[in-house]
Protein backbone atom coordinates (compact mmCIF):
# COMPACT_ATOMS: atom_id res chain seq x y z
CA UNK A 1 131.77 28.58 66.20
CA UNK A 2 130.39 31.88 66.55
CA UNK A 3 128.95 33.93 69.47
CA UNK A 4 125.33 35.19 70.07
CA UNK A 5 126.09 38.46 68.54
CA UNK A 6 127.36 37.43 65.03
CA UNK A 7 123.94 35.12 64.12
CA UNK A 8 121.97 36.70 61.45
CA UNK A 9 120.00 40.07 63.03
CA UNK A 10 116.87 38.50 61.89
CA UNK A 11 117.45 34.98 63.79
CA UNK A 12 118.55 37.17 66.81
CA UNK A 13 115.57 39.78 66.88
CA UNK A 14 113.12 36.96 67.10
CA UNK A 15 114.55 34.95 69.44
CA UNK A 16 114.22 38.22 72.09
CA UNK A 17 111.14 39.30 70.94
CA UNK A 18 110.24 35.71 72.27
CA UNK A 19 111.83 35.77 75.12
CA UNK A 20 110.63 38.85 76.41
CA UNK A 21 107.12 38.57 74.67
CA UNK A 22 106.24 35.49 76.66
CA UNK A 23 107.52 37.37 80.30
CA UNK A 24 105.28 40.48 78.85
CA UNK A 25 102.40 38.81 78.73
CA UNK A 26 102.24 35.92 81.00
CA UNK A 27 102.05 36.37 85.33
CA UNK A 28 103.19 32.83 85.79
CA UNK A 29 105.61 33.60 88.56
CA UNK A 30 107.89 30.76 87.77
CA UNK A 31 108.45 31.95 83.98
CA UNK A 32 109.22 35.73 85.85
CA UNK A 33 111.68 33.82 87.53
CA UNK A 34 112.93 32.06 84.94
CA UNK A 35 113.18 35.53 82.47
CA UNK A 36 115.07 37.29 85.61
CA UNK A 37 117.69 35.08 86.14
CA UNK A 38 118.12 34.23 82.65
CA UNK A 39 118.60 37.64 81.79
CA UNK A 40 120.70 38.30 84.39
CA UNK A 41 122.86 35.61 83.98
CA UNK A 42 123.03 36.53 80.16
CA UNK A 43 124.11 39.92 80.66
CA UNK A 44 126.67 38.71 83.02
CA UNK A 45 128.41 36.07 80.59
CA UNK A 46 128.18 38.80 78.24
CA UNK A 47 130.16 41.80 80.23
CA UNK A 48 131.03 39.72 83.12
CA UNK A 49 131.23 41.34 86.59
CA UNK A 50 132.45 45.10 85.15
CA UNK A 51 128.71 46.19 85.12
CA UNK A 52 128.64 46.42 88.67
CA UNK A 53 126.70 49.51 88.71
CA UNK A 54 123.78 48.52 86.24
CA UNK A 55 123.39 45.34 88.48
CA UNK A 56 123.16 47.75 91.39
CA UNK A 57 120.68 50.03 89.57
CA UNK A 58 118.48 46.83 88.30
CA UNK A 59 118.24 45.41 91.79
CA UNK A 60 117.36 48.48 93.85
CA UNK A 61 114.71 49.35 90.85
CA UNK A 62 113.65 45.50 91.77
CA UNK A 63 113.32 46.34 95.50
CA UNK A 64 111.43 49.80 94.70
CA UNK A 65 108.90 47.57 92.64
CA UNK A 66 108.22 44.63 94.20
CA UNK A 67 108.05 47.01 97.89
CA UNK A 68 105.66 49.69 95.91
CA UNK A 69 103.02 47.97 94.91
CA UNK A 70 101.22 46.33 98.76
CA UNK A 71 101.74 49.79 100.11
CA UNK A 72 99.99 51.72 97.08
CA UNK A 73 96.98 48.73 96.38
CA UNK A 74 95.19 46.92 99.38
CA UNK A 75 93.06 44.22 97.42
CA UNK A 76 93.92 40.61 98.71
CA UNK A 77 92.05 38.73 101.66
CA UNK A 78 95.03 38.06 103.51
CA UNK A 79 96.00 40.80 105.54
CA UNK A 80 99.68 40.41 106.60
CA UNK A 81 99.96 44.15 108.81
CA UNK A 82 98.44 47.05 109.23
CA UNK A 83 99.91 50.70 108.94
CA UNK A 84 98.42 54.01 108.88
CA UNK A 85 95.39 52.47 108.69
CA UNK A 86 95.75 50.96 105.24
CA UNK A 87 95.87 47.27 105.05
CA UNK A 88 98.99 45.23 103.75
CA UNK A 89 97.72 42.01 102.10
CA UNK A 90 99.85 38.87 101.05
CA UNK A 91 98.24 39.09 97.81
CA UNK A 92 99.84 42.62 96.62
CA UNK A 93 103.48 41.72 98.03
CA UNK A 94 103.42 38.54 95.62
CA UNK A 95 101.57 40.29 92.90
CA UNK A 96 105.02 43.35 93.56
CA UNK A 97 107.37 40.59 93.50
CA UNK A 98 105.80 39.09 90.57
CA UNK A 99 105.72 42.33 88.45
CA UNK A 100 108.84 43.56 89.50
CA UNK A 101 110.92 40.44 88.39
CA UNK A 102 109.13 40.79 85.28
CA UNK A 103 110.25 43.89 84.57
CA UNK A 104 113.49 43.75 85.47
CA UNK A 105 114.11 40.67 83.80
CA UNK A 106 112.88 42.41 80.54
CA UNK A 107 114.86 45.41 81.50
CA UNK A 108 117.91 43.20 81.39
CA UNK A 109 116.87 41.49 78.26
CA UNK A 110 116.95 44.46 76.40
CA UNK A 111 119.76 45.96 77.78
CA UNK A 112 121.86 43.18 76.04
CA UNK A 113 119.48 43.36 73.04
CA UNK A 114 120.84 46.81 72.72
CA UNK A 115 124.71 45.88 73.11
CA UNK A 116 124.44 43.24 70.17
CA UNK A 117 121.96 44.50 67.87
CA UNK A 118 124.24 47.92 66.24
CA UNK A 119 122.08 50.38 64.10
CA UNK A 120 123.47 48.19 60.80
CA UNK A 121 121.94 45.23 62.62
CA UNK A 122 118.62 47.37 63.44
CA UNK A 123 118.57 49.21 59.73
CA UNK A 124 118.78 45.05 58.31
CA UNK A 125 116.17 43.97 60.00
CA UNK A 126 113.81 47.41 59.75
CA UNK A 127 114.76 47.88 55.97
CA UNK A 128 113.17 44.26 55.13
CA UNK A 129 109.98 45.33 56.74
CA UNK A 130 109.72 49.01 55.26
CA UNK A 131 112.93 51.04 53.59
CA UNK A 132 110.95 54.51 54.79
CA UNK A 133 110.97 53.01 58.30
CA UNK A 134 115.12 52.13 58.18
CA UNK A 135 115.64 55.81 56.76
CA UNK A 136 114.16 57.32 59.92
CA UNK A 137 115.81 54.95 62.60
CA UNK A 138 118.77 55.30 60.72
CA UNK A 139 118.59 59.28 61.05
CA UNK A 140 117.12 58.83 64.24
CA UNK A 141 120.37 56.47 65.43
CA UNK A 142 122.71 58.87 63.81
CA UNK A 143 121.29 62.59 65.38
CA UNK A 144 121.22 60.84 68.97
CA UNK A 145 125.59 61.11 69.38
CA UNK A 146 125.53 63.74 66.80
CA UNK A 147 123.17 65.72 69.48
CA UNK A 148 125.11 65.51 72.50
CA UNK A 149 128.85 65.33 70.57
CA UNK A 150 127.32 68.58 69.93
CA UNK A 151 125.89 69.83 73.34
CA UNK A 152 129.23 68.99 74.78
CA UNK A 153 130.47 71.71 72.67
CA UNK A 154 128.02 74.13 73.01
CA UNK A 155 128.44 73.69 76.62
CA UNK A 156 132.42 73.85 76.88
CA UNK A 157 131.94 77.13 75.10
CA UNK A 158 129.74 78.47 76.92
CA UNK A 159 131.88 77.69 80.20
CA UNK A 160 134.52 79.01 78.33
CA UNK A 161 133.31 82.27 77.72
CA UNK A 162 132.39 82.84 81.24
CA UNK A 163 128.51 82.89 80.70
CA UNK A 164 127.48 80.54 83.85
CA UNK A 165 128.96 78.91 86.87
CA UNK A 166 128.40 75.26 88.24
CA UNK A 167 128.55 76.68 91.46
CA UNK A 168 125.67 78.87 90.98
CA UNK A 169 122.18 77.41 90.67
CA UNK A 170 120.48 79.61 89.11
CA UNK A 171 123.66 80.79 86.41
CA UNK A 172 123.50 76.91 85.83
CA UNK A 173 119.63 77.04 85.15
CA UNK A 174 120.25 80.25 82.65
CA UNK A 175 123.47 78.51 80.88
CA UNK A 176 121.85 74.72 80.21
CA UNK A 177 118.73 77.15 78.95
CA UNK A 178 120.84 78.85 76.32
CA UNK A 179 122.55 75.87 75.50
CA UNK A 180 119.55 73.80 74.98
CA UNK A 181 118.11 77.08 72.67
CA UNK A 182 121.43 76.70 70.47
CA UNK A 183 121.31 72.98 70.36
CA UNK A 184 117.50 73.58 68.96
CA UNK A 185 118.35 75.99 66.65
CA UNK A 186 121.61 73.86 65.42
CA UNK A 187 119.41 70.88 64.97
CA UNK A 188 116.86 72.51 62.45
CA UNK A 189 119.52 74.19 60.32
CA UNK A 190 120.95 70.42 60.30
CA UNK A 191 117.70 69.15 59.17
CA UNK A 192 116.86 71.71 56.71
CA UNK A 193 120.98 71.24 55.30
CA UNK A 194 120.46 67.41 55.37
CA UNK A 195 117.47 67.57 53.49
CA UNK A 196 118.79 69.82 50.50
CA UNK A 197 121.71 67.43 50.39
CA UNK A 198 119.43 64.02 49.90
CA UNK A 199 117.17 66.31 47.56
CA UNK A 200 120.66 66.91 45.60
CA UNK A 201 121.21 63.40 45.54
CA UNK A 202 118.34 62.13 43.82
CA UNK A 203 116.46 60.83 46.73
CA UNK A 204 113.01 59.78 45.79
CA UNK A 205 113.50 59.82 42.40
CA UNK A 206 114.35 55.85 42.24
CA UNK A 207 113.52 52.69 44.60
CA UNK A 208 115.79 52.21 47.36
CA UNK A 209 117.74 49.63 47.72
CA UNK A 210 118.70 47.34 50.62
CA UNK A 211 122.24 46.60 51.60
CA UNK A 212 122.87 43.27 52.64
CA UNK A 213 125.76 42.10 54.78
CA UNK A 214 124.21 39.54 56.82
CA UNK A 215 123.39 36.02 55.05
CA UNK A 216 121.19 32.91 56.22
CA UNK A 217 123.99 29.95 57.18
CA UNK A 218 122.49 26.85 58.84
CA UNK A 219 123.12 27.97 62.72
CA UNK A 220 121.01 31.00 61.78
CA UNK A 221 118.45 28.75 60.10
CA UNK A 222 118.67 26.44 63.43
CA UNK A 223 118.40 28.94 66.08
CA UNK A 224 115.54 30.48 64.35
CA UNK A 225 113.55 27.31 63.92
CA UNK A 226 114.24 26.48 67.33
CA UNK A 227 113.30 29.98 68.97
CA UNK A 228 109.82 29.60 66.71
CA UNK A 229 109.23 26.15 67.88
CA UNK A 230 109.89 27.21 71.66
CA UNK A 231 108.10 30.01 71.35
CA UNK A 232 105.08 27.95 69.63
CA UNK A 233 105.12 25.53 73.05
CA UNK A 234 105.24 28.10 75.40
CA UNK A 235 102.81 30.24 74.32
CA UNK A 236 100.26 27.27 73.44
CA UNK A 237 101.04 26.79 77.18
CA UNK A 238 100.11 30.37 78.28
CA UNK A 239 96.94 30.43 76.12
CA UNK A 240 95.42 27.32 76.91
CA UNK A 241 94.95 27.77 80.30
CA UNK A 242 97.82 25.61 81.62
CA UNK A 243 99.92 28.57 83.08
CA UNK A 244 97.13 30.35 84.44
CA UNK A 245 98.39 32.21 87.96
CA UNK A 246 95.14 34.17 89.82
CA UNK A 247 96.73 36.92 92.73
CA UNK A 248 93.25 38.34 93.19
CA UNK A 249 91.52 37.98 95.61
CA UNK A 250 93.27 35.15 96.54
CA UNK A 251 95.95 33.26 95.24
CA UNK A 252 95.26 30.83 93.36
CA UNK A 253 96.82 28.54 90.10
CA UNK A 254 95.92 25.42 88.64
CA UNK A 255 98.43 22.33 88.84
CA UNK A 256 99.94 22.56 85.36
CA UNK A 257 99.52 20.04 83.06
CA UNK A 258 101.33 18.02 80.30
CA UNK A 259 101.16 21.00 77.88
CA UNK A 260 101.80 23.78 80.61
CA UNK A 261 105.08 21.52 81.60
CA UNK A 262 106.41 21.27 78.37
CA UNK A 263 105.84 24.76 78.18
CA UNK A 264 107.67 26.14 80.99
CA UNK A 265 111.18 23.34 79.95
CA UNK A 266 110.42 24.64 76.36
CA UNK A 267 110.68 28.61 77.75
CA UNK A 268 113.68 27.66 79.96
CA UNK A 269 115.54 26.18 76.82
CA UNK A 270 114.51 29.05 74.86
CA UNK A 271 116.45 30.85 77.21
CA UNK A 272 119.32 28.83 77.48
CA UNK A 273 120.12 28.73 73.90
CA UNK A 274 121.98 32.37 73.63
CA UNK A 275 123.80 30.97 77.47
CA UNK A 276 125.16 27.97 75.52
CA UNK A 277 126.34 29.54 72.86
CA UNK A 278 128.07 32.07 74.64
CA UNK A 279 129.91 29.76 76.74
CA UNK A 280 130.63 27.27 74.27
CA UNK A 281 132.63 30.33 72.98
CA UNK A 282 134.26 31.27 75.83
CA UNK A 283 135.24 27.96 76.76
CA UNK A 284 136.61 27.19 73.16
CA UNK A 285 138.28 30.51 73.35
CA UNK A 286 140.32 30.01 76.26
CA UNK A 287 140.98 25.99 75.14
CA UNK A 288 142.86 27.62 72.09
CA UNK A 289 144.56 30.48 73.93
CA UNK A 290 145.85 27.66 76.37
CA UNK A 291 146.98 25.80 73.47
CA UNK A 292 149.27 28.93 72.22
């Protein structure tokens, strides 16, 4: 049995893409619900409870959200308070809390998309779609450490030789200015050094060619029909009509129907398939470790 993170890239990209394409573009509040505490329950069977401070930070972005939007728009018919003369409806404190736990719940989505899906995982999937594409995010992955393995350098130098002080503001301000002008003039004599060497390589003189470490097996093949087949439910849901959740100027939904419930149990086992697996793992895992 494998976890989440070992499925084929491909299976794996398009089962978040649905996940968090549905919570994009939908304002159901009870699939925002469902998207929040899925993710956040995903990211925690993931890293556990050591991500304490990422919790912290998603939460208080949550509460900034949801608590920004009745003070900055006043539309709504329900008038809950008044203060400094600006109206604070009912309307715009759901509609907060309805955006916010959307995207936070993405936020947390791809926060975990980023801890399983590597740049070999990304550079699969991209160099299917377009080789040119896979060379850039490739580059692109590889000059983002390279950059700042790099600043930190510049910058220990820099203290070293005495040129600024953190105690001193405006020392500070000069020092991170000259070390940002070397980093920028490091980078293009990189670029132009990287380019000679593909141009010496024979770049462009042949088709590129794919390497391919991931194969199809049948759990890949499964989880990808079922995240299509979810996906095709819920969104048929969304579109028709079923889900349809009015804030403005009053709130307002529609009962949902036989399509709009099947829907919202096929978007809450869409995201309960990745929670399975992972604990079907862990729970294996320890029933073998108990075993040794």
């Amino acid at each position: 049995m494998r976890s989440f993170s070992e499925y084929n890239p491909i299976a794996v990209t398009v089962w978040f893409f649905s996940v968090t394409g549905i919570a994009m573009f939908s304002s159901y509040p009870l699939l925002m619900v469902m998207s929040l505490v899925g993710g956040a329950v995903f990211f925690t069977v993931r890293n556990g409870f050591s991500r304490g401070r990422e919790h912290i930070f998603f939460w208080v972005l949550f509460l900034i959200l949801a608590l920004a939007n009745p003070l900055i728009s006043h539309n709504g018919k329900t008038v809950l308070f008044v203060m400094n003369h600006n109206p604070v409806t009912l309307e715009a404190a759901l509609y907060g809390l309805n955006s916010a736990a959307m995207i936070v719940g993405v936020l947390y989505w791809f926060r975990s998309f980023t801890q399983i899906m590597t740049s070999e995982k990304l550079l699969y999937v991209t160099g299917a779609l377009s080789p040119k594409l896979s060379l850039i995010l490739s580059m692109a992955l590889r000059f983002v450490p390279l950059f700042s393995r790099q600043s930190a350098k510049i910058n220990s130098a820099q203290k070293a030789m005495g040129l600024y002080k953190d105690d001193n503001i405006i020392d500070d301000i000069k020092g991170k200015s000259r070390v940002f002008s070397i980093l920028v003039t490091w980078a293009l004599e990189n670029g132009i050094i990287t380019a000679d060497s593909m141009e010496a390589r024979g770049f462009g003189t042949h088709r590129r060619t794919q390497l391919r470490r991931f194969g199809f097996r049948a759990a890949d093949i499964a989880l990808l029909a079922a995240s299509l087949a979810l996906l095709g439910v819920t969104a048929a849901a969304v579109g028709s009509g079923s889900l349809d959740f009015m804030f403005y100027p009053s709130v307002s939904t529609a009962v949902p129907d036989k399509l709009g419930k099947a829907g919202l149990i096929a978007y809450g086992a869409l995201i309960m398939l990745p929670i399975i697996i992972e604990t079907e793992v862990s729970l294996r895992w320890r029933y073998l470790r108990s075993g040794i």
